[in-house]
C-alpha atoms as a PDB file:
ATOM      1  CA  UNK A   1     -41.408  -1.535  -5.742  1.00  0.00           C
ATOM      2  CA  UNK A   2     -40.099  -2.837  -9.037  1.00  0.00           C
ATOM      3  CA  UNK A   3     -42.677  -2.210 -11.934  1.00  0.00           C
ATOM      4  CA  UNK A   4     -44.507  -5.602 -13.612  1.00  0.00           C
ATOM      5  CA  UNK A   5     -42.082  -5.441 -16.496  1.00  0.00           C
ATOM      6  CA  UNK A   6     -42.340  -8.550 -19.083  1.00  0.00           C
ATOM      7  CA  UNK A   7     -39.265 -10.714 -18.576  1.00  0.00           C
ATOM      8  CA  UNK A   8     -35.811  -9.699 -19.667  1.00  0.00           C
ATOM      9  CA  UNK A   9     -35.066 -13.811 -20.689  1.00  0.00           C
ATOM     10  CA  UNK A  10     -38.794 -14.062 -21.846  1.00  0.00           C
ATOM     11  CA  UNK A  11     -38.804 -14.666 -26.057  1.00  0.00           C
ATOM     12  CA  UNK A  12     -41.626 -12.435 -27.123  1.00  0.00           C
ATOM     13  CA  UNK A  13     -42.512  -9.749 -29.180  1.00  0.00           C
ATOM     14  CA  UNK A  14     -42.021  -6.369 -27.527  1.00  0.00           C
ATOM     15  CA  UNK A  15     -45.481  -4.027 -27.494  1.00  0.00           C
ATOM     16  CA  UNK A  16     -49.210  -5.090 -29.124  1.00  0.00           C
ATOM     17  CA  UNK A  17     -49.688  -7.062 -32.000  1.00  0.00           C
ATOM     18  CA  UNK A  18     -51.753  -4.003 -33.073  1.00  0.00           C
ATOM     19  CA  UNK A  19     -48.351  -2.068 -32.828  1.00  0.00           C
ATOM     20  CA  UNK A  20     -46.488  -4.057 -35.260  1.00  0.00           C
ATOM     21  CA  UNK A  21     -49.033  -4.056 -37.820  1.00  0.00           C
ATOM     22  CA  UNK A  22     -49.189  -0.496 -37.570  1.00  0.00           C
ATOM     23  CA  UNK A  23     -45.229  -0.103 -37.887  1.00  0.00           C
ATOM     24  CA  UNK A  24     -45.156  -2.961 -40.872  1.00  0.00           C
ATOM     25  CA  UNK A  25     -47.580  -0.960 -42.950  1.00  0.00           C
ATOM     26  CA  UNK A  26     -45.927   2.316 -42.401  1.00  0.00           C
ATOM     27  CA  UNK A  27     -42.660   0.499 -43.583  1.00  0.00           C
ATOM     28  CA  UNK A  28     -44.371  -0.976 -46.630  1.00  0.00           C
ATOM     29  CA  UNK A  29     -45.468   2.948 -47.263  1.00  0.00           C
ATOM     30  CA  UNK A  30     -42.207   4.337 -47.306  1.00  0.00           C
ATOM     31  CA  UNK A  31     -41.122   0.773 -49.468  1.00  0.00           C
ATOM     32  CA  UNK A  32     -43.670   2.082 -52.248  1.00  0.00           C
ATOM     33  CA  UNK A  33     -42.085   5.970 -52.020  1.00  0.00           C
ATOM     34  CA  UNK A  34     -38.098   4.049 -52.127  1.00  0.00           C
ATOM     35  CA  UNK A  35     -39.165   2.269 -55.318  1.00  0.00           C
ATOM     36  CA  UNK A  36     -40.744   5.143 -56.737  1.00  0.00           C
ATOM     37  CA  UNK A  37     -37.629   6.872 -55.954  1.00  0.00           C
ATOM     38  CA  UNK A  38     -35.768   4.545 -57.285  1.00  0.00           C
ATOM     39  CA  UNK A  39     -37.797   3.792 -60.453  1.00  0.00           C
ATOM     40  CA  UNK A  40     -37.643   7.815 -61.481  1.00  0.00           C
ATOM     41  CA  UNK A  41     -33.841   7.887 -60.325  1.00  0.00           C
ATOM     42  CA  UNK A  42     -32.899   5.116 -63.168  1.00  0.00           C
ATOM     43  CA  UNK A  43     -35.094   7.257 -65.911  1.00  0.00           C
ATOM     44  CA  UNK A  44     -33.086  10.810 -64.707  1.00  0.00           C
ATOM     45  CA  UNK A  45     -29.929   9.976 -63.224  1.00  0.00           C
ATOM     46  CA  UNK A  46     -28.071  12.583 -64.525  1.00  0.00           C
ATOM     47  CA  UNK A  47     -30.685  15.629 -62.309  1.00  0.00           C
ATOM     48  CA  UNK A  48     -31.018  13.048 -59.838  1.00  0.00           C
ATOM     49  CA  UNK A  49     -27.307  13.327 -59.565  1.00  0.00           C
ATOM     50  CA  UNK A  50     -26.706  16.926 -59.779  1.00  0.00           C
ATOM     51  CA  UNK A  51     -29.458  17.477 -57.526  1.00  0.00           C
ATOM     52  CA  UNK A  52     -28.016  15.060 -54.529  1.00  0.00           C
ATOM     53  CA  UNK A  53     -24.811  17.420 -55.221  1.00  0.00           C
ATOM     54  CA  UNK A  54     -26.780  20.372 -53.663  1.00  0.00           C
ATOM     55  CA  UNK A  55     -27.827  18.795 -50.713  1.00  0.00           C
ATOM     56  CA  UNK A  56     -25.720  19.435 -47.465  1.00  0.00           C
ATOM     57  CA  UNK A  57     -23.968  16.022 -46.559  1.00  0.00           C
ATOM     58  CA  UNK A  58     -22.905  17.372 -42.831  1.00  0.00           C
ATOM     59  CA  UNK A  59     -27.018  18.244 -42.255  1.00  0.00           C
ATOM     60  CA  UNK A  60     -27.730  14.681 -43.313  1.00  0.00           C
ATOM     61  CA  UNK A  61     -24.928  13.024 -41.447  1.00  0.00           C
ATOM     62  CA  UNK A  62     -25.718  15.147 -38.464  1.00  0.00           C
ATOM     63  CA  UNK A  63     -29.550  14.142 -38.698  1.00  0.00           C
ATOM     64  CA  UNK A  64     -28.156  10.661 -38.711  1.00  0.00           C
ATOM     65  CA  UNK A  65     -25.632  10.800 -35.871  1.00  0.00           C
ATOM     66  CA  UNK A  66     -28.555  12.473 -33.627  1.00  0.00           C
ATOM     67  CA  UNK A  67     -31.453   9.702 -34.618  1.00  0.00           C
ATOM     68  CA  UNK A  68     -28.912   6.817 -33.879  1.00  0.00           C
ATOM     69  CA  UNK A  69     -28.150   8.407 -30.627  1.00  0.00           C
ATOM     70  CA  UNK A  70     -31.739   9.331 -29.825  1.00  0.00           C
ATOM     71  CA  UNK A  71     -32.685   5.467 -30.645  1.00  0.00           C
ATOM     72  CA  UNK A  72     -29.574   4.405 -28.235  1.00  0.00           C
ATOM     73  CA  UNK A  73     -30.758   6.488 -25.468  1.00  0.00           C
ATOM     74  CA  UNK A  74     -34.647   4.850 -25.913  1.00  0.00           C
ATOM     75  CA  UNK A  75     -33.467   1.865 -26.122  1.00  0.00           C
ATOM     76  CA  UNK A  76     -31.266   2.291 -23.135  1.00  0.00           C
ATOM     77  CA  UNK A  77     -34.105   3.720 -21.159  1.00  0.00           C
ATOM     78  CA  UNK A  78     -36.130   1.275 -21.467  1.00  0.00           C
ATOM     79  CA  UNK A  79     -34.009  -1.352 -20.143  1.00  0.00           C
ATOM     80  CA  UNK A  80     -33.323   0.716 -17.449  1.00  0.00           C
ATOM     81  CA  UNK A  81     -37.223   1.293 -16.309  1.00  0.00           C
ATOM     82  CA  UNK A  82     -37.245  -2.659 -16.633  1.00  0.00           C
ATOM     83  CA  UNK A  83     -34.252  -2.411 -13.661  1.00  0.00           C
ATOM     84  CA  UNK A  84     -36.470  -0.025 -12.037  1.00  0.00           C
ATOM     85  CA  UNK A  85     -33.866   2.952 -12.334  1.00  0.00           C
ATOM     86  CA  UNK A  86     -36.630   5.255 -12.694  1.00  0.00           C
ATOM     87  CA  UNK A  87     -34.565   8.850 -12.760  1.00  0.00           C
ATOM     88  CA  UNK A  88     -32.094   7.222 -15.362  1.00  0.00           C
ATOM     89  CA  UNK A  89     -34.681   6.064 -17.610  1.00  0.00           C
ATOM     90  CA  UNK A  90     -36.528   9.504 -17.357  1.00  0.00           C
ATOM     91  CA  UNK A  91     -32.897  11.412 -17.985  1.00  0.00           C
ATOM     92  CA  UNK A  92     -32.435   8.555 -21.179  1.00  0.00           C
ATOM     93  CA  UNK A  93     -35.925   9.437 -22.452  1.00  0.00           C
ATOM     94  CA  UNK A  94     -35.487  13.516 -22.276  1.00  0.00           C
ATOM     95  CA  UNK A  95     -32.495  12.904 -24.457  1.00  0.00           C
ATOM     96  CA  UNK A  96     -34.017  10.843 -26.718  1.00  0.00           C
ATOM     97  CA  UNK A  97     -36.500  14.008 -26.753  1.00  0.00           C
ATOM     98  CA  UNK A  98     -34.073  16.191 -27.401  1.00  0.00           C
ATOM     99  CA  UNK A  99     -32.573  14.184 -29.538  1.00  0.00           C
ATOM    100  CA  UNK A 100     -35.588  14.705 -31.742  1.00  0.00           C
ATOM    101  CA  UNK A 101     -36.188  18.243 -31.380  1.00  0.00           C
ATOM    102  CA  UNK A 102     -32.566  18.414 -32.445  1.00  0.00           C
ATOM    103  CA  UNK A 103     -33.477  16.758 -35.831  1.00  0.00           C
ATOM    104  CA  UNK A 104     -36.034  18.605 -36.263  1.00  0.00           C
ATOM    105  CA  UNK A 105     -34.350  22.225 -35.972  1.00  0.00           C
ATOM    106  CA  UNK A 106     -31.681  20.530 -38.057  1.00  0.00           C
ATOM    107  CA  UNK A 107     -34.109  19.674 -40.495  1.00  0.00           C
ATOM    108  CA  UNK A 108     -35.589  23.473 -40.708  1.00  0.00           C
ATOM    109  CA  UNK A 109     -31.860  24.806 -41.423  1.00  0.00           C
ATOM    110  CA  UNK A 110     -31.958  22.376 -44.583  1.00  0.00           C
ATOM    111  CA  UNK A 111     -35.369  23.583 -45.856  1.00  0.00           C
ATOM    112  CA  UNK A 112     -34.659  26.932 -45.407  1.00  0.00           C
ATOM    113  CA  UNK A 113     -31.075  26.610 -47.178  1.00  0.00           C
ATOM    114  CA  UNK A 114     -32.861  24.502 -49.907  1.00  0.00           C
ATOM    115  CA  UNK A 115     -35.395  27.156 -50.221  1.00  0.00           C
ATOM    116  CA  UNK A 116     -32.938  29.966 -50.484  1.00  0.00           C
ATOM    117  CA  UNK A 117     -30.879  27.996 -53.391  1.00  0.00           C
ATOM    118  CA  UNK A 118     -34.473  28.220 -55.520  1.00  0.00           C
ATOM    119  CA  UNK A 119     -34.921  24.548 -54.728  1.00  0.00           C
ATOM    120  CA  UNK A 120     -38.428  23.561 -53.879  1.00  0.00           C
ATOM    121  CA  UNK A 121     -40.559  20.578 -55.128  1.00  0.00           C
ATOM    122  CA  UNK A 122     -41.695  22.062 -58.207  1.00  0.00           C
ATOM    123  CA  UNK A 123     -37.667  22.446 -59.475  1.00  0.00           C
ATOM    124  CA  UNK A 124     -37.709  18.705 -60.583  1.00  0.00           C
ATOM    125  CA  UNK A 125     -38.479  14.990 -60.185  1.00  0.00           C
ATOM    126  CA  UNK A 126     -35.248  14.781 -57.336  1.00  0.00           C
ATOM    127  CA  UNK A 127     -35.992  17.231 -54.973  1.00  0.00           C
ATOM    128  CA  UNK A 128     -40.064  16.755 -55.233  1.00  0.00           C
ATOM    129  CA  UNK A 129     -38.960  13.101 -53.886  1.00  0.00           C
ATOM    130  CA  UNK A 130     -36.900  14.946 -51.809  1.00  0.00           C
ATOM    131  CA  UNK A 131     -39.454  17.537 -50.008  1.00  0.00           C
ATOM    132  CA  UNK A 132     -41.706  14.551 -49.933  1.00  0.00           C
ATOM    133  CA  UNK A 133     -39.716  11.614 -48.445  1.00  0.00           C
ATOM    134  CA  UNK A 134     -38.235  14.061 -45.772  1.00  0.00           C
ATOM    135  CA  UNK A 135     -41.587  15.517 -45.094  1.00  0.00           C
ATOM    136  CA  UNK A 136     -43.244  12.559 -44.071  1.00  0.00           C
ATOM    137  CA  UNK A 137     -40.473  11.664 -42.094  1.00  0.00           C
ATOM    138  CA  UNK A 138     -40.095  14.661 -40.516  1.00  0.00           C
ATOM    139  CA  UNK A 139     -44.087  14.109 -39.788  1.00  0.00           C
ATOM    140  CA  UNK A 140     -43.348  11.115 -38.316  1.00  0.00           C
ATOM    141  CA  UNK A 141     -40.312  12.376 -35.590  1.00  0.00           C
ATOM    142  CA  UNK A 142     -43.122  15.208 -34.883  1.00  0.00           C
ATOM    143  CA  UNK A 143     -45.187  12.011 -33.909  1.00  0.00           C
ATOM    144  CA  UNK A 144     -42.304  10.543 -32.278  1.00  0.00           C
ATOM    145  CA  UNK A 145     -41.684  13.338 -30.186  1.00  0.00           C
ATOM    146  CA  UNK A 146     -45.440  12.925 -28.475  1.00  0.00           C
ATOM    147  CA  UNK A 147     -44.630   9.073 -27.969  1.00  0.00           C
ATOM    148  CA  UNK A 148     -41.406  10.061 -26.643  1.00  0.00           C
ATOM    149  CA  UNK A 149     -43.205  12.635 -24.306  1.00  0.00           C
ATOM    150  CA  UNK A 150     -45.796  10.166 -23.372  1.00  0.00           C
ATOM    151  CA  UNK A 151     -42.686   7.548 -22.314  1.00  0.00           C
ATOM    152  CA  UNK A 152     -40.793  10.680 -20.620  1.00  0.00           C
ATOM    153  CA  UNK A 153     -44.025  10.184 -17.655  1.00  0.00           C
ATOM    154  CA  UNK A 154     -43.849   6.625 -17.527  1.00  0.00           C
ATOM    155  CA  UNK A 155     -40.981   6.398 -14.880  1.00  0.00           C
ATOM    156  CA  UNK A 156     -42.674   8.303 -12.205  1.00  0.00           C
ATOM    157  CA  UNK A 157     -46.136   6.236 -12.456  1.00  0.00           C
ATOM    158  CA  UNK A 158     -46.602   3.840  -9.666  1.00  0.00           C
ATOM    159  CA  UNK A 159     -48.237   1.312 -11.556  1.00  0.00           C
ATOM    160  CA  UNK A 160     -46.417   0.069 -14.621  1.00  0.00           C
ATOM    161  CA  UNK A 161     -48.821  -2.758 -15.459  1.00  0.00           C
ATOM    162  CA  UNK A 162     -48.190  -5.043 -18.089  1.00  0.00           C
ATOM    163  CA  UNK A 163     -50.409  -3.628 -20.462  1.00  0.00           C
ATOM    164  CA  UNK A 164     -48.816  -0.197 -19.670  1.00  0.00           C
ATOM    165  CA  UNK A 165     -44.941  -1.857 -20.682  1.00  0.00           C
ATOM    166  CA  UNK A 166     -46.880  -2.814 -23.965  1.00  0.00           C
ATOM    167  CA  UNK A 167     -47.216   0.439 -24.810  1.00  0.00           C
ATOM    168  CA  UNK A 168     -44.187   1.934 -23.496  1.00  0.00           C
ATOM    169  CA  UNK A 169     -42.639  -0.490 -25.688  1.00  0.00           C
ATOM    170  CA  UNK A 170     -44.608  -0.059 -28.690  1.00  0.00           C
ATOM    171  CA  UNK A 171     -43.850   3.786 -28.341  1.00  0.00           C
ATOM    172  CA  UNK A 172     -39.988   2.403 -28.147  1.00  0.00           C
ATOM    173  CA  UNK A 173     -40.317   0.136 -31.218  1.00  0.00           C
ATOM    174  CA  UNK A 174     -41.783   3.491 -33.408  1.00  0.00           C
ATOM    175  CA  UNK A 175     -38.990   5.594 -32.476  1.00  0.00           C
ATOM    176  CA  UNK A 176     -36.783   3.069 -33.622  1.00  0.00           C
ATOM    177  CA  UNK A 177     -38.985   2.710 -36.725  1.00  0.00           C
ATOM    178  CA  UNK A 178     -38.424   7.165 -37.155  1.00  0.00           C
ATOM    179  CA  UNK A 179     -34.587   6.096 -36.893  1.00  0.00           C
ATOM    180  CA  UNK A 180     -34.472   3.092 -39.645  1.00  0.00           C
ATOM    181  CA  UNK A 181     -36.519   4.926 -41.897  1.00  0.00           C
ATOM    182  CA  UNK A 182     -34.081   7.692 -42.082  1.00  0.00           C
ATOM    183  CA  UNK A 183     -31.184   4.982 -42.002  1.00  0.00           C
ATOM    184  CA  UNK A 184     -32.739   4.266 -45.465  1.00  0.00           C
ATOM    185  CA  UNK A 185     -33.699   7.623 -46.536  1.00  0.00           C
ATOM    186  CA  UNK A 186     -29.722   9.335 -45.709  1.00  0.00           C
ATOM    187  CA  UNK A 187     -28.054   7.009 -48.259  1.00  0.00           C
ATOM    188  CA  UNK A 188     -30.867   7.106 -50.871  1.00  0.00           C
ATOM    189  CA  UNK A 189     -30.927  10.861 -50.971  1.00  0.00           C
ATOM    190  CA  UNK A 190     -27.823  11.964 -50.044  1.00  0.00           C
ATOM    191  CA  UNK A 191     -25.068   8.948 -50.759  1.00  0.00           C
ATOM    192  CA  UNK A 192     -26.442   6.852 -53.985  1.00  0.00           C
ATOM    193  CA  UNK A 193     -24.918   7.901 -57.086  1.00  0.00           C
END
């Protein structure tokens, strides 16, 4: 039996309303940290510079290859449980998990190395931004990763309601929101001269 999913042609907002205002407010967090960044980045820009130079631009690009994959794969999944290709959708959502955890042990390598180098948030204004912005990122893919094992279930339960596709597709729209936040994040730390 093909689950009650929300029409494919239907124009409407994907998930709760609650969802989105949730997900705006995060994003106009992290807009307040980016022009705080920014704002200290035009009064140093000579330790901001120096200090991007220590970062590891393969860690960051690698972070970013994996998150645009992982969000792929969700997004993918999603439109396959709508299809009702249940075992494709839960294979799409495992990689999107590991995916994640793969971000996350990348992310340990690059605190470690950091933290090896002598650079922690106390060595100045750059890498406190740094530890911070990355930090509550990183807490938010460690959220993420829940969702996504919450939407790794979904394919084998009988009865996908409508209310249950809201959710599964509010968990889908946050992952995406872990991905565009680092999106912004990998050129403003590690790119932006």
């Amino acid at each position: 039996m093909a689950p009650a999913a929300p029409s494919a042609t239907a124009r409407r907002v994907p998930g709760e309303e609650g969802t989105w205002v949730f997900l705006f407010g995060d994003m106009l967090v992290f807009g307040a940290f980016f022009t705080t960044f920014l704002v200290h980045r035009g009064a140093e820009p000579e330790v901001f510079d120096r200090s991007r130079h220590t970062l590891d631009l393969a860690i960051g690009l690698a972070n970013t290859v994996v998150l645009l994959t992982s969000s792929l794969l969700v997004a993918t999944a999603v439109r396959a449980l709508r299809a009702d290709a249940r075992a494709l959708a839960h294979r799409l959502f495992v990689g999107a998990f590991c995916c994640g955890l793969a971000f996350v042990a990348l992310k340990a390598v690059e605190y470690t190395q950091k933290i090896h180098q002598g650079h922690t948030p106390g060595t100045n204004d750059f890498y406190l931004y740094y530890f911070i912005l990355t930090g509550l990122h990183l807490f938010h893919v460690l959220i993420g990763l829940g969702v996504l094992g919450f939407l790794i279930r979904q394919p084998g339960r009988a009865d996908l309601t409508t209310r249950r596709w809201m959710v599964i597709e509010g968990g889908a729209c946050f992952w995406h929101l872990v991905d565009l936040l680092w999106i912004v994040l990998f050129p403003l730390l590690y790119l932006v001269s």
